[in-house]
Protein backbone atom coordinates (compact mmCIF):
# COMPACT_ATOMS: atom_id res chain seq x y z
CA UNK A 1 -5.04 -13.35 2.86
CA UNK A 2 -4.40 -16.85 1.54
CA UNK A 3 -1.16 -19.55 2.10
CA UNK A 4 0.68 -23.10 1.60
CA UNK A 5 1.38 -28.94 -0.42
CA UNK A 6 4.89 -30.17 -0.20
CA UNK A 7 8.33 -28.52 -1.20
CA UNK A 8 9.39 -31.49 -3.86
CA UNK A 9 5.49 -31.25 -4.77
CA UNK A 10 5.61 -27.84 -5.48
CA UNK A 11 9.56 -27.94 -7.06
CA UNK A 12 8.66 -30.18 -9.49
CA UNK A 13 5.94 -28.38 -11.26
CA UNK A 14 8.83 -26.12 -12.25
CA UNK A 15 11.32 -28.62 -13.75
CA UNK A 16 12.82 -27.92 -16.79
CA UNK A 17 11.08 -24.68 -17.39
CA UNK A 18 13.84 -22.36 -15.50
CA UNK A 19 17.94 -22.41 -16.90
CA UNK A 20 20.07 -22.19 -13.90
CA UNK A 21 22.66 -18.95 -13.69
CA UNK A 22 25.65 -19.36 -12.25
CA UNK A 23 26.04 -18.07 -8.79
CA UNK A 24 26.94 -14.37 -8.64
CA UNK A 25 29.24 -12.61 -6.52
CA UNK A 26 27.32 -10.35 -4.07
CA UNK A 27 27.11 -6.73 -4.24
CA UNK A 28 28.05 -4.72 -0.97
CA UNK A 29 26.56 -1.06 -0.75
CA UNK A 30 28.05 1.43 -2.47
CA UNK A 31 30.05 3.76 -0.04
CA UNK A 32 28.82 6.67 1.42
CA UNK A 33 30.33 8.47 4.19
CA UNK A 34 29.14 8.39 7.36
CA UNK A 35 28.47 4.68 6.51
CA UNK A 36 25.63 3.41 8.69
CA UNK A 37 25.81 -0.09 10.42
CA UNK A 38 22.95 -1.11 7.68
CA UNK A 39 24.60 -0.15 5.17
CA UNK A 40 27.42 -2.54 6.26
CA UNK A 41 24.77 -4.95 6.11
CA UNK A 42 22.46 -4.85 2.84
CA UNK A 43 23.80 -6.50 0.08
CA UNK A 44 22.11 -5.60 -3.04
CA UNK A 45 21.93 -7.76 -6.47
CA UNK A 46 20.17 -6.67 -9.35
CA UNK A 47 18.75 -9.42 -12.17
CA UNK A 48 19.53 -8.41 -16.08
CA UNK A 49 15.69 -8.51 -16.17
CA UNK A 50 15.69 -5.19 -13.88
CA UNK A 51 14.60 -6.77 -10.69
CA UNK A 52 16.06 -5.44 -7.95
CA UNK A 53 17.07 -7.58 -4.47
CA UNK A 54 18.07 -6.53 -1.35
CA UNK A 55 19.34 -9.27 1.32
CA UNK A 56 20.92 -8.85 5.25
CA UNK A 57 21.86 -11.55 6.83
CA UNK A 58 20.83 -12.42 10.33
CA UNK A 59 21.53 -16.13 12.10
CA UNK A 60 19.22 -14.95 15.11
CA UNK A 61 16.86 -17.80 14.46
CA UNK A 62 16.53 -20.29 11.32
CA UNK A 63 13.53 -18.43 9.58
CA UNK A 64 13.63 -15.65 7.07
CA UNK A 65 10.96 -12.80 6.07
CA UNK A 66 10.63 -12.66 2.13
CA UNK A 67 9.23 -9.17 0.70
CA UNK A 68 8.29 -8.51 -2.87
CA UNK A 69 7.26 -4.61 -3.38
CA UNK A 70 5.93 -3.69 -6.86
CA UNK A 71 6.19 -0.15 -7.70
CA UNK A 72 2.29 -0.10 -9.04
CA UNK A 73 -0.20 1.39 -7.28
CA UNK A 74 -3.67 2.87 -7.41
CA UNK A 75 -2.00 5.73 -8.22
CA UNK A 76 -1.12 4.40 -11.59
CA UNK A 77 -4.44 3.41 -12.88
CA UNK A 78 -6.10 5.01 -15.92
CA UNK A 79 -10.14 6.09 -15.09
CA UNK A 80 -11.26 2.67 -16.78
CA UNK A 81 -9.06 1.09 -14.48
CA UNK A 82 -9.67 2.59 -11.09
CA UNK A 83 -9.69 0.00 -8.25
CA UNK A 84 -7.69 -2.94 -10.72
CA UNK A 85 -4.67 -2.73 -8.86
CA UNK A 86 -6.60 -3.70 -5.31
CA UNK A 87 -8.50 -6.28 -7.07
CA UNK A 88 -5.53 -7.59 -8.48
CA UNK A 89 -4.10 -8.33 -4.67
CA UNK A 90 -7.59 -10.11 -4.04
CA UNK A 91 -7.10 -12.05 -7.68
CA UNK A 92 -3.11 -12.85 -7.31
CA UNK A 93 -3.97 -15.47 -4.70
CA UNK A 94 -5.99 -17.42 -6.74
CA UNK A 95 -3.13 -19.91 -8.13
CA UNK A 96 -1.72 -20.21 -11.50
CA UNK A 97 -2.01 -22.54 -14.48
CA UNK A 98 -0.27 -25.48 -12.20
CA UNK A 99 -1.64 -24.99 -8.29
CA UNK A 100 -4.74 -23.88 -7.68
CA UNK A 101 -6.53 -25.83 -10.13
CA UNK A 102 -7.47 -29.52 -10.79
CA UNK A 103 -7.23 -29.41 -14.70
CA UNK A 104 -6.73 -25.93 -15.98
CA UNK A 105 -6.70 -27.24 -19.85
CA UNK A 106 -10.60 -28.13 -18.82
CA UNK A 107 -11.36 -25.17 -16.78
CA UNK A 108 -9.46 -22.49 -19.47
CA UNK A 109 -12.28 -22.79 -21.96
CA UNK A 110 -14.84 -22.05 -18.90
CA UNK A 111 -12.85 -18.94 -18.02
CA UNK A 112 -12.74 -17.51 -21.47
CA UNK A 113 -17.12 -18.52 -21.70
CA UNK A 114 -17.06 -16.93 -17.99
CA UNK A 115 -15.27 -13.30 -19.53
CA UNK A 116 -16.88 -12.81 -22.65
CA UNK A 117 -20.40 -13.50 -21.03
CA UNK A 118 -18.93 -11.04 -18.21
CA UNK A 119 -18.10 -8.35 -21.14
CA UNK A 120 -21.14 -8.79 -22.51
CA UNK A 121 -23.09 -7.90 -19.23
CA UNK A 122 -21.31 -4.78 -18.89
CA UNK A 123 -22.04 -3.72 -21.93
CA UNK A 124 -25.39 -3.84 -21.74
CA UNK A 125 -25.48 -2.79 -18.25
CA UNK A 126 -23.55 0.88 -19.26
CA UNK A 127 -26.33 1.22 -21.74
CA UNK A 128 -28.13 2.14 -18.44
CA UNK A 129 -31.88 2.80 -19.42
CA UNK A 130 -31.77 1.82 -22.80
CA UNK A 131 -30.34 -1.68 -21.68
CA UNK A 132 -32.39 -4.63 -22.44
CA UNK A 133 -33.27 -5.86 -18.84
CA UNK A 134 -34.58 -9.43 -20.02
CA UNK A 135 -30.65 -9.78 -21.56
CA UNK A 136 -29.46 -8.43 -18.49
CA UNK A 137 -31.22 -11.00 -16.19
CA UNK A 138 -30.04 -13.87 -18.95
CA UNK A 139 -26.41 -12.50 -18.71
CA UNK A 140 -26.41 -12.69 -14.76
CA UNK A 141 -27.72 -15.98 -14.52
CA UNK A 142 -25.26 -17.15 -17.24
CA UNK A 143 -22.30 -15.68 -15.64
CA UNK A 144 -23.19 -17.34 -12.10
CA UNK A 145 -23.43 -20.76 -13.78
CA UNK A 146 -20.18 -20.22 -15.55
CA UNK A 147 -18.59 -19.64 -12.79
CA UNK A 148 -20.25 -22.46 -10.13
CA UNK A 149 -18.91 -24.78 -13.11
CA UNK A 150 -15.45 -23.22 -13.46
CA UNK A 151 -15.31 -23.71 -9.58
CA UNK A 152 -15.35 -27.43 -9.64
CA UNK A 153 -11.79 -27.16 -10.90
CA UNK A 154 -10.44 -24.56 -8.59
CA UNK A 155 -8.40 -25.54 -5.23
CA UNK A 156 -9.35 -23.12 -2.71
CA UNK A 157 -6.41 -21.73 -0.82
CA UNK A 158 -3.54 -23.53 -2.46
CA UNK A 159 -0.79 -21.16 -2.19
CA UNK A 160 -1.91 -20.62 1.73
CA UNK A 161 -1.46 -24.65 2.17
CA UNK A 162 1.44 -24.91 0.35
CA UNK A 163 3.50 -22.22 2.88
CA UNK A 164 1.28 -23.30 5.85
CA UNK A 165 2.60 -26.56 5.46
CA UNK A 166 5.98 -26.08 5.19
CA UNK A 167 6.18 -23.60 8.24
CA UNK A 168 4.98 -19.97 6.32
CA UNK A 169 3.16 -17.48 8.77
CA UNK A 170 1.73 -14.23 7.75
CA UNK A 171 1.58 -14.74 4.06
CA UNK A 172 -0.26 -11.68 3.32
CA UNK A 173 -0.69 -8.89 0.78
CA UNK A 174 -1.63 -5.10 0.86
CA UNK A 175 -2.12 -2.38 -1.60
CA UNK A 176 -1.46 1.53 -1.78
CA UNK A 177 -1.63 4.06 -4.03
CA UNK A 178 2.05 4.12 -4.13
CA UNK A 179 2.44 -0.09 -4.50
CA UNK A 180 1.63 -3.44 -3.85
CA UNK A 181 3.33 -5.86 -2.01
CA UNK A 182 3.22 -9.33 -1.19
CA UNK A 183 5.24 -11.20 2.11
CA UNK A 184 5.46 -13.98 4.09
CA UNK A 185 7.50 -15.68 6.89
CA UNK A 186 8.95 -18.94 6.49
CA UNK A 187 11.92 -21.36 8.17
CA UNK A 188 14.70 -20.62 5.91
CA UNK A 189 15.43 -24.08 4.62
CA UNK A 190 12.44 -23.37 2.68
CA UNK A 191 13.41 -20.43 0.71
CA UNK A 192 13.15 -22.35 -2.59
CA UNK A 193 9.45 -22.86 -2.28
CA UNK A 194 9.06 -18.90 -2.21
CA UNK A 195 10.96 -18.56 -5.14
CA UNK A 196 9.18 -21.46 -6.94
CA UNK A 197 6.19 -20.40 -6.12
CA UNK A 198 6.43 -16.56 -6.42
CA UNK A 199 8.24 -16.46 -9.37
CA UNK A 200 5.26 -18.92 -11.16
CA UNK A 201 2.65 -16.41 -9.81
CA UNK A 202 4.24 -13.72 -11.64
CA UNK A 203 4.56 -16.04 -14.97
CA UNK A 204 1.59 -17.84 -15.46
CA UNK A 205 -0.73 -16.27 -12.64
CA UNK A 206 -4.64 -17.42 -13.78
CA UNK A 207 -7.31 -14.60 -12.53
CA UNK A 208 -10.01 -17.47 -12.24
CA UNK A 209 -12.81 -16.43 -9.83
CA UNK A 210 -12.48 -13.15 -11.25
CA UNK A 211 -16.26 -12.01 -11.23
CA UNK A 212 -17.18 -13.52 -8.13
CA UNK A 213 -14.18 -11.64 -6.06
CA UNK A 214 -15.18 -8.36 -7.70
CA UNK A 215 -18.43 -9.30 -5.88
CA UNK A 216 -16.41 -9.53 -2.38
CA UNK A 217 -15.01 -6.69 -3.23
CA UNK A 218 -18.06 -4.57 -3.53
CA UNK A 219 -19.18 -6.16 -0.95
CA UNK A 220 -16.11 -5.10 0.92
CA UNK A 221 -16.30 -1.33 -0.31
CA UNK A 222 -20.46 -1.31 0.63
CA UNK A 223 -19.54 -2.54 4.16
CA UNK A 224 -16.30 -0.60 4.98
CA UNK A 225 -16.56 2.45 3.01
CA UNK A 226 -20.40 3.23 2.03
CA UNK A 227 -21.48 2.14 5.43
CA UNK A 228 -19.08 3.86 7.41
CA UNK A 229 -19.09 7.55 7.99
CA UNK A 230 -16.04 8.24 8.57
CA UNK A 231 -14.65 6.11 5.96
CA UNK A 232 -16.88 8.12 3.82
CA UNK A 233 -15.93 11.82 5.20
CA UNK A 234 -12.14 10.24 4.61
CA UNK A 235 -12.98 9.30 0.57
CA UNK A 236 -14.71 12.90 0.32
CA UNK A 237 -11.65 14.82 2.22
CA UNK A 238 -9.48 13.27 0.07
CA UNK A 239 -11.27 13.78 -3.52
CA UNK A 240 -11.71 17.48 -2.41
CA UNK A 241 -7.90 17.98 -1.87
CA UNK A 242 -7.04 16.44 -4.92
CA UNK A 243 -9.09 17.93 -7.63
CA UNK A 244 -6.54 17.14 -10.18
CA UNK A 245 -3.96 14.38 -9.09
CA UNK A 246 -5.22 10.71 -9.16
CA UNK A 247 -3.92 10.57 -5.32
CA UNK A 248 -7.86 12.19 -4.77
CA UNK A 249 -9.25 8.68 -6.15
CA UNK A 250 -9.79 5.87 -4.01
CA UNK A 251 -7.45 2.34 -3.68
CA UNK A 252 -10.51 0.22 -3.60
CA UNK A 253 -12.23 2.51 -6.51
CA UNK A 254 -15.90 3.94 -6.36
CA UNK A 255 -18.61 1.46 -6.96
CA UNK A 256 -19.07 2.25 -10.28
CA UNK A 257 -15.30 1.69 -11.13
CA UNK A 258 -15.47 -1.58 -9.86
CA UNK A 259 -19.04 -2.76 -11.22
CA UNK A 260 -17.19 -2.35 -14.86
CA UNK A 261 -14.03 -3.76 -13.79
CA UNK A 262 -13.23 -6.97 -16.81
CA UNK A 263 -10.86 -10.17 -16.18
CA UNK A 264 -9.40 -8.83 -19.26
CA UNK A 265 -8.17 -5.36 -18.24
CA UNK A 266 -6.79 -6.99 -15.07
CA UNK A 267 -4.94 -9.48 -17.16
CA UNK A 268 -3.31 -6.74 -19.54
CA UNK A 269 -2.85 -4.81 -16.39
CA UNK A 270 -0.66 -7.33 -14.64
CA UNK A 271 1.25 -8.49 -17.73
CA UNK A 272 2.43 -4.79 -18.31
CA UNK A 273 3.31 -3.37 -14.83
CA UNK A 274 3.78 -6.79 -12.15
CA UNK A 275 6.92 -7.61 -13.82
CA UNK A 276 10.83 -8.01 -12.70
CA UNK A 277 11.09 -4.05 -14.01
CA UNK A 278 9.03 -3.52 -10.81
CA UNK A 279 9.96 -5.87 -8.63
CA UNK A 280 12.17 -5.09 -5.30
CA UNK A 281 12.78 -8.07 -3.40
CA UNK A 282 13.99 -8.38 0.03
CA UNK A 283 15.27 -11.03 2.28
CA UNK A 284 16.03 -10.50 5.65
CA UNK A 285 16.90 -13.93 8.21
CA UNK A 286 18.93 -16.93 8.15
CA UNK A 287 20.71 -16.51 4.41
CA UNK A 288 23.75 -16.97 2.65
CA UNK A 289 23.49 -14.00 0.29
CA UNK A 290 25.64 -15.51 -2.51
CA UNK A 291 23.33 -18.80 -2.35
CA UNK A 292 20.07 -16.22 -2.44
CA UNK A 293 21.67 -14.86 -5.24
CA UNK A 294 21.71 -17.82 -7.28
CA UNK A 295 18.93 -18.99 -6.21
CA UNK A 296 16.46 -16.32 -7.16
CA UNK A 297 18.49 -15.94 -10.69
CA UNK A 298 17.49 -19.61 -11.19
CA UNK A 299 13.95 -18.69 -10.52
CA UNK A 300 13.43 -15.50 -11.87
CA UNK A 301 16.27 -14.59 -13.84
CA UNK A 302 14.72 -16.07 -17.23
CA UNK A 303 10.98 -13.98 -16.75
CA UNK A 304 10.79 -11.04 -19.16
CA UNK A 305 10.62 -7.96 -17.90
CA UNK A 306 7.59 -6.10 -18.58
CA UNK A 307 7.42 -2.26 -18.42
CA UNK A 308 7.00 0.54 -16.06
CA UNK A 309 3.83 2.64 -15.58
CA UNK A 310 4.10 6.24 -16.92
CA UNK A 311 5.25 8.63 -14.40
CA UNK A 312 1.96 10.51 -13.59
CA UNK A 313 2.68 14.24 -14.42
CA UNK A 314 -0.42 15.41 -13.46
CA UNK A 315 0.43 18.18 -10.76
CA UNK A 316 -2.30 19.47 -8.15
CA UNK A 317 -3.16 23.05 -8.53
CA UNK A 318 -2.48 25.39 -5.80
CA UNK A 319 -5.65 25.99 -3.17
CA UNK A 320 -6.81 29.50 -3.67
CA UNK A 321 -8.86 29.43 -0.51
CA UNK A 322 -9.57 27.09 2.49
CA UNK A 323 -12.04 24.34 1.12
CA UNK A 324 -14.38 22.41 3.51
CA UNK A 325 -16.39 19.17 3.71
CA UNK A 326 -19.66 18.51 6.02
CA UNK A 327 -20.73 14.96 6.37
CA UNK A 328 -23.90 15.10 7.92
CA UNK A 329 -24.77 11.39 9.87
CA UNK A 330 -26.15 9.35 12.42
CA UNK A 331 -22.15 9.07 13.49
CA UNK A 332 -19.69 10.23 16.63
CA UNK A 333 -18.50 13.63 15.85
CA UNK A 334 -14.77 13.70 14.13
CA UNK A 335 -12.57 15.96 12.68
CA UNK A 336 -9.92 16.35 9.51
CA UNK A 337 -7.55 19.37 9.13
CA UNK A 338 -5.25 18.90 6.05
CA UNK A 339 -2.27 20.74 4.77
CA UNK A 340 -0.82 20.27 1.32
CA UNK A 341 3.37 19.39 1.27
CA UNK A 342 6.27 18.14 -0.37
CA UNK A 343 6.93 14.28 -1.54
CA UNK A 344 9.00 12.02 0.27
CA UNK A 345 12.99 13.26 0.02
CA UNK A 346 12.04 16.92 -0.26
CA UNK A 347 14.08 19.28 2.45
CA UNK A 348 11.02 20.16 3.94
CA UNK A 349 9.81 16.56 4.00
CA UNK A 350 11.94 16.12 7.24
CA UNK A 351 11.06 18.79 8.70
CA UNK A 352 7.27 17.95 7.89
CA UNK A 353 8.74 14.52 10.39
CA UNK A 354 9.55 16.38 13.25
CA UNK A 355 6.23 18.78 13.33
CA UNK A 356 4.15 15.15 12.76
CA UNK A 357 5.82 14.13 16.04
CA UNK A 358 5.85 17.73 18.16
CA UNK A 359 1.96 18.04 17.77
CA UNK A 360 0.44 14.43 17.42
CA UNK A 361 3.15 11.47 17.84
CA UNK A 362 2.59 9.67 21.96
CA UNK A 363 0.93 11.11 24.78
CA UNK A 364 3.90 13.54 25.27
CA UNK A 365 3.16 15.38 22.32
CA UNK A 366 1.52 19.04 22.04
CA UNK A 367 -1.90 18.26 20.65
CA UNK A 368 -2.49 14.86 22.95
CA UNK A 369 -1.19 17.00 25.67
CA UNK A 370 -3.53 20.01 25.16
CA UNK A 371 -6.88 18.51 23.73
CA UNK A 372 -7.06 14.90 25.09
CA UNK A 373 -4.97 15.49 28.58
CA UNK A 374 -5.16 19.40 29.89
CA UNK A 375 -8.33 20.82 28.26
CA UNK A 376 -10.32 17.14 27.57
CA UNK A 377 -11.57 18.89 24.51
CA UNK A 378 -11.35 15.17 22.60
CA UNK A 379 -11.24 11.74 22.88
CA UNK A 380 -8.14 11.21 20.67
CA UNK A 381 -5.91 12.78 18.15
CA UNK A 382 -3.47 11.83 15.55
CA UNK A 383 -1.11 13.79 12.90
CA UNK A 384 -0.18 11.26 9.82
CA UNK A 385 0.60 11.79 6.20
CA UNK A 386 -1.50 10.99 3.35
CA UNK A 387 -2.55 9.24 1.16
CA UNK A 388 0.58 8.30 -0.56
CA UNK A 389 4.42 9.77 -0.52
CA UNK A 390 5.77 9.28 -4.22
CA UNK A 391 4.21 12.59 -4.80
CA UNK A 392 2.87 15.79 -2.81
CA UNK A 393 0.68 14.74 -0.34
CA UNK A 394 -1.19 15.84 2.87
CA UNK A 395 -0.22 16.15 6.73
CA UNK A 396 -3.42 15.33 8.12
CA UNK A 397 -4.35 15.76 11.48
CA UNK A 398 -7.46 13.79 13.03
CA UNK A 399 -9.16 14.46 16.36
CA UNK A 400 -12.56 13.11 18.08
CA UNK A 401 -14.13 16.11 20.04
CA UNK A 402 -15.40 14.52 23.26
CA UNK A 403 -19.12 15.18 24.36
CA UNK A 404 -19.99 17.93 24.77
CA UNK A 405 -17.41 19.45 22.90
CA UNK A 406 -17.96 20.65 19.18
CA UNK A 407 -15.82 20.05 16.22
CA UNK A 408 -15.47 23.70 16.08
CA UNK A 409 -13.98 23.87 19.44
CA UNK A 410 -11.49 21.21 18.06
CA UNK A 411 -10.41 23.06 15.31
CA UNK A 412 -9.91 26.18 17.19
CA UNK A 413 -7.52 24.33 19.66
CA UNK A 414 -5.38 22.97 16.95
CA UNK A 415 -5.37 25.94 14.80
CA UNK A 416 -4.30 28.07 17.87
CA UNK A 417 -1.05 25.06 18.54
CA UNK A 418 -0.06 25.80 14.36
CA UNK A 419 0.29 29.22 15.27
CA UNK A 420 2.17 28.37 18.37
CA UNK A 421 4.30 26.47 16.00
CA UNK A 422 4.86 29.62 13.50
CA UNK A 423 5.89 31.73 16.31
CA UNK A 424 7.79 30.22 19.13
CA UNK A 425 11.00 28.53 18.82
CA UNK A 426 10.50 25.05 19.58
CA UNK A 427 13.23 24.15 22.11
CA UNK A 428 16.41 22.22 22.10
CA UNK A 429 15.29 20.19 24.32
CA UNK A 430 11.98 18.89 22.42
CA UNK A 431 13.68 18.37 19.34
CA UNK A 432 16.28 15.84 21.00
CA UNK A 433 12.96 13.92 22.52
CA UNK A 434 11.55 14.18 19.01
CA UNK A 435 15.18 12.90 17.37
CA UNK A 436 14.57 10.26 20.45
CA UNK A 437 11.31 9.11 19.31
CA UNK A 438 11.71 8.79 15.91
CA UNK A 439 15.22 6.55 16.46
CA UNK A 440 13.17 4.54 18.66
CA UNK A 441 10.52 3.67 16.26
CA UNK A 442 12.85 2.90 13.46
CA UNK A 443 14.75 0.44 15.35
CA UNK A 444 11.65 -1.15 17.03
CA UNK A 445 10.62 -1.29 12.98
CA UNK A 446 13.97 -2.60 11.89
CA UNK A 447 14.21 -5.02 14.90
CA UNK A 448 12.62 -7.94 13.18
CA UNK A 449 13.11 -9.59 9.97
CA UNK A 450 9.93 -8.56 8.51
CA UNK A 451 9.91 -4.99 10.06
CA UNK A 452 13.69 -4.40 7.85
CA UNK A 453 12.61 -6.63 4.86
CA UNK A 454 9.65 -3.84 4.81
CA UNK A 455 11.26 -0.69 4.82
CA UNK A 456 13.83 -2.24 2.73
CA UNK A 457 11.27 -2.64 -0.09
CA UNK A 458 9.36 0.48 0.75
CA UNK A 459 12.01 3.20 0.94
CA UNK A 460 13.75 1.52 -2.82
CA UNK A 461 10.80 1.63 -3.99
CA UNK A 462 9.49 4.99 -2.56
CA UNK A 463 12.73 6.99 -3.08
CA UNK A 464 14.82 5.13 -5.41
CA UNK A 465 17.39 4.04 -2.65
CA UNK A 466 16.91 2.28 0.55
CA UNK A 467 19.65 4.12 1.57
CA UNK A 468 17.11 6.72 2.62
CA UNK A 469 17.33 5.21 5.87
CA UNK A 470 20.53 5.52 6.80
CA UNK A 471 20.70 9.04 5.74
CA UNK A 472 16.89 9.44 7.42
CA UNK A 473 18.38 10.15 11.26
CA UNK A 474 21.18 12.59 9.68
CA UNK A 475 18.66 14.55 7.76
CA UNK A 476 15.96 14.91 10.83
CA UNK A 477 18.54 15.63 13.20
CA UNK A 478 19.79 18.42 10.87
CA UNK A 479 16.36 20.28 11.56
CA UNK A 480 16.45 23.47 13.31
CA UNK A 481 13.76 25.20 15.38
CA UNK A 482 14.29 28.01 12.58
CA UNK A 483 13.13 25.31 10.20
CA UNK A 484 10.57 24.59 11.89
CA UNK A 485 8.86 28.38 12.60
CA UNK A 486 9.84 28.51 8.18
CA UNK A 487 7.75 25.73 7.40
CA UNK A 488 5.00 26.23 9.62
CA UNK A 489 4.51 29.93 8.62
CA UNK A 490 4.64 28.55 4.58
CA UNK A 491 2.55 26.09 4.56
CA UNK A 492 -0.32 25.81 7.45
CA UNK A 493 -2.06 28.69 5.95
CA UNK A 494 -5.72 29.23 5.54
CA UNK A 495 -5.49 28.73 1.63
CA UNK A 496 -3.86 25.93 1.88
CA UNK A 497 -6.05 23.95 4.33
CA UNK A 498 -8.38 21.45 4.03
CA UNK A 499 -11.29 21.03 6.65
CA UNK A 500 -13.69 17.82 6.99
CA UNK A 501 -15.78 17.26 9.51
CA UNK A 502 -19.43 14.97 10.95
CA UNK A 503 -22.49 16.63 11.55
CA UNK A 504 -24.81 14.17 13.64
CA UNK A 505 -27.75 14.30 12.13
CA UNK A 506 -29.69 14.41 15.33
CA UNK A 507 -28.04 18.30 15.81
CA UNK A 508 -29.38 19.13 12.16
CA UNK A 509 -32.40 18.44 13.94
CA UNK A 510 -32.30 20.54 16.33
């Protein structure tokens, strides 16, 4: 997304307005036995505000990967909000009430003009046919005038400059149901301008541009979602799975969500949830973790802590039957077959791991094997989870028949490998290449800085401990071919399955 003027530059916006805390005496892992090399490693530190840090130090090269992961997702939106939490990633680069801008004490009086004129045109916009369309056409033209004006005080980009100047790649941002984060890479003798920087945005962060980058992002949700037919077949799978649970809405939002998305909600949204409460940090490179320490108490240590979404306690009625979703379009065939399972950290959540890499993980694995290699019944296959882990989600597994194959074909060919699954012993020998794979992947994904500051941040925030990882390899390794045949017979049944699938319109046709 965006980046980076000077360190002193940007340090001195902040003087006087942060009490330094004395330096604090790191915090080694609490014990567990077997102890894991990580765990030798991680030393956590947690704020009196309630954020939570995680460092390892590594003197491989002079740079460090910085990580914050809020525990706020899409998932955690009420209806009037759906889609804030996305938008919010768009509107958190955007600057604060010192970079960013040229004068904000003459562009805050624009911005207030530029939301209640924005307010306004909702309102009269949800009145729908009974709207007055000469106030509507006054209101639209208002709010784009606002807005050119408020624009002649913005600086475009100036967090991006800032880092890019100082050495910061990949300063980026993403958003899930299950969270948002924000990272970067920088030279680690620059570690201060993070934390004076980050720890302004999530003080005195200014949503200016607010109206024009819901805009992009309708633009954005036309062009990549509405457009798309598989993106669309993906929204509708989901919402059909989920009739209940707000993991069935979508991370962007539906058009309409967005269309009556205000500055102000956003603004009350961010001051409750993107506090230190929610905040897991972690810094991976070139640190002294006692300096870290007292350097990110000096910088965040005196922000309030906000508070934590509600725990959503909606739960997802059981499936009383298979359900299925046709997409008819002008689109390459593809196919969706969804099962219903456990959350991250339940028992059956590992062995959920090894099936995902049996049937669909490398061109070893059973369904590559069978439909793209042996029978050349598709294109391509894959076997993920979704859409988010906190709670129950899906195992989804995603094929493109290859001409002339059908999608019914398809479907036969995996359902016939589930049953395979439910009734032979998988063998010693493919769960050690499966317990091969997966340790493979997780140390390619822990090799760099940003690859452990990630799951670092992911798993704490995920599981409540990113000790999940070093018990991750004990737990999948623990999982028998019995478990296996158990799960597999429980939960691939046909009332528990999902189905989506494209219909080319040109075979309507025919």
């Amino acid at each position: 997304m965006r980046l980076l003027i000077a360190l002193s530059t940007a340090l001195c916006l902040f003087t006087g307005t942060l009490q330094a805390a004395p330096p604090a005496e790191p915090t080694k892992a609490a014990s567990t036995a077997p102890r894991s090399p990580l765990e030798e490693k991680v030393v956590e530190h947690r704020l009196k505000n309630g954020m939570k840090l995680l460092m390892v130090e590594r003197h491989t090269s002079p740079t460090v990967a910085a990580w914050i992961r809020f525990r706020v997702g899409s998932v955690d939106e009420k209806s009037d909000e759906r889609g804030i939490a996305h938008l919010l990633e768009h509107m958190l680069f955007k600057g604060t009430t010192t970079l960013g801008t040229k004068d904000y004490a003459a562009e805050k009086p624009l911005l207030d003009r530029i939301e209640q004129t924005g307010q306004a045109l909702i309102a009269e916009k949800a009145k729908q046919n009974k709207g007055d369309a000469k106030r509507i056409d006054q209101l639209t033209r208002q709010l784009a005038e606002l807005e050119a004006e408020a624009g002649t005080y913005a600086i475009k980009d100036e967090f991006f400059e800032l880092y890019s100047k100082n050495g910061g790649v990949g300063y980026n941002a993403f958003t899930s149901r299950d969270g948002t984060t924000y990272l970067i890479s920088l030279p680690s003798n620059k570690l201060e301008l993070w934390a004076a920087i980050e720890s302004d945005r999530m003080q005195n962060a200014v949503l200016r541009e607010f109206y024009t980058e819901r805009a992009v992002v309708m633009e954005e949700r036309r062009r990549s979602y509405d457009a798309d037919p598989v993106s669309r077949l993906w929204e509708t799978f989901l919402a059909s799975s989920y009739l209940a649970h707000p993991y069935g809405q979508p991370t962007i939002g539906w058009m309409s969500d967005i269309e009556n998305l205000t500055r102000g909600k956003a603004e009350r949204f961010f001051r409750d949830y993107y506090g230190p409460q929610s905040a897991i940090v972690a810094i991976v490179g070139d640190i002294d973790p006692r300096a870290t320490i007292a350097l990110v108490e000096r910088y965040f240590g005196a922000i309030s802590p906000g508070s934590n979404p509600a725990p959503v306690t909606t739960q997802e009625p059981k499936q009383g039957g298979e359900r299925r979703i046709e997409l008819m379009a002008d689109s390459q065939p593809t196919l969706m077959v969804g099962f219903h399972k456990p959350a991250i950290g339940a028992a059956d959540d590992y062995v959920f791991d090894v099936i995902a890499t049996i049937l669909g993980h490398g061109r070893t694995s059973r369904l590559y094997r069978k439909l793209v290699i042996e029978d050349q019944l598709a294109s391509d296959v894959a076997v993920f989870d979704a859409p988010g882990s906190r709670y129950p989600n899906l195992l989804v597994i995603n094929a493109d028949p290859r001409a002339p194959h059908t999608v019914n074909e398809v479907e036969q060919a995996i359902l016939a490998e589930l049953e395979r699954l439910k009734n032979e012993p998988v063998s010693e020998r493919e769960l050690k290449r499966v317990l091969n794979g997966i340790e493979f992947e997780e140390a390619r994904r822990m090799g760099t800085n940003g690859g452990l500051a990630r799951n670092l941040t992911e798993f704490e925030a995920l599981t409540g401990s990113w000790r999940y990882m070093s018990a991750y390899r004990h737990r999948v390794a623990a999982v028998t071919a019995a478990d296996i045949r158990r799960v597999a017979n429980h939960y691939f049944s046909r009332e528990n399955r999902m189905v989506g699938f494209i219909t080319t319109q040109g075979d309507v046709k025919k």
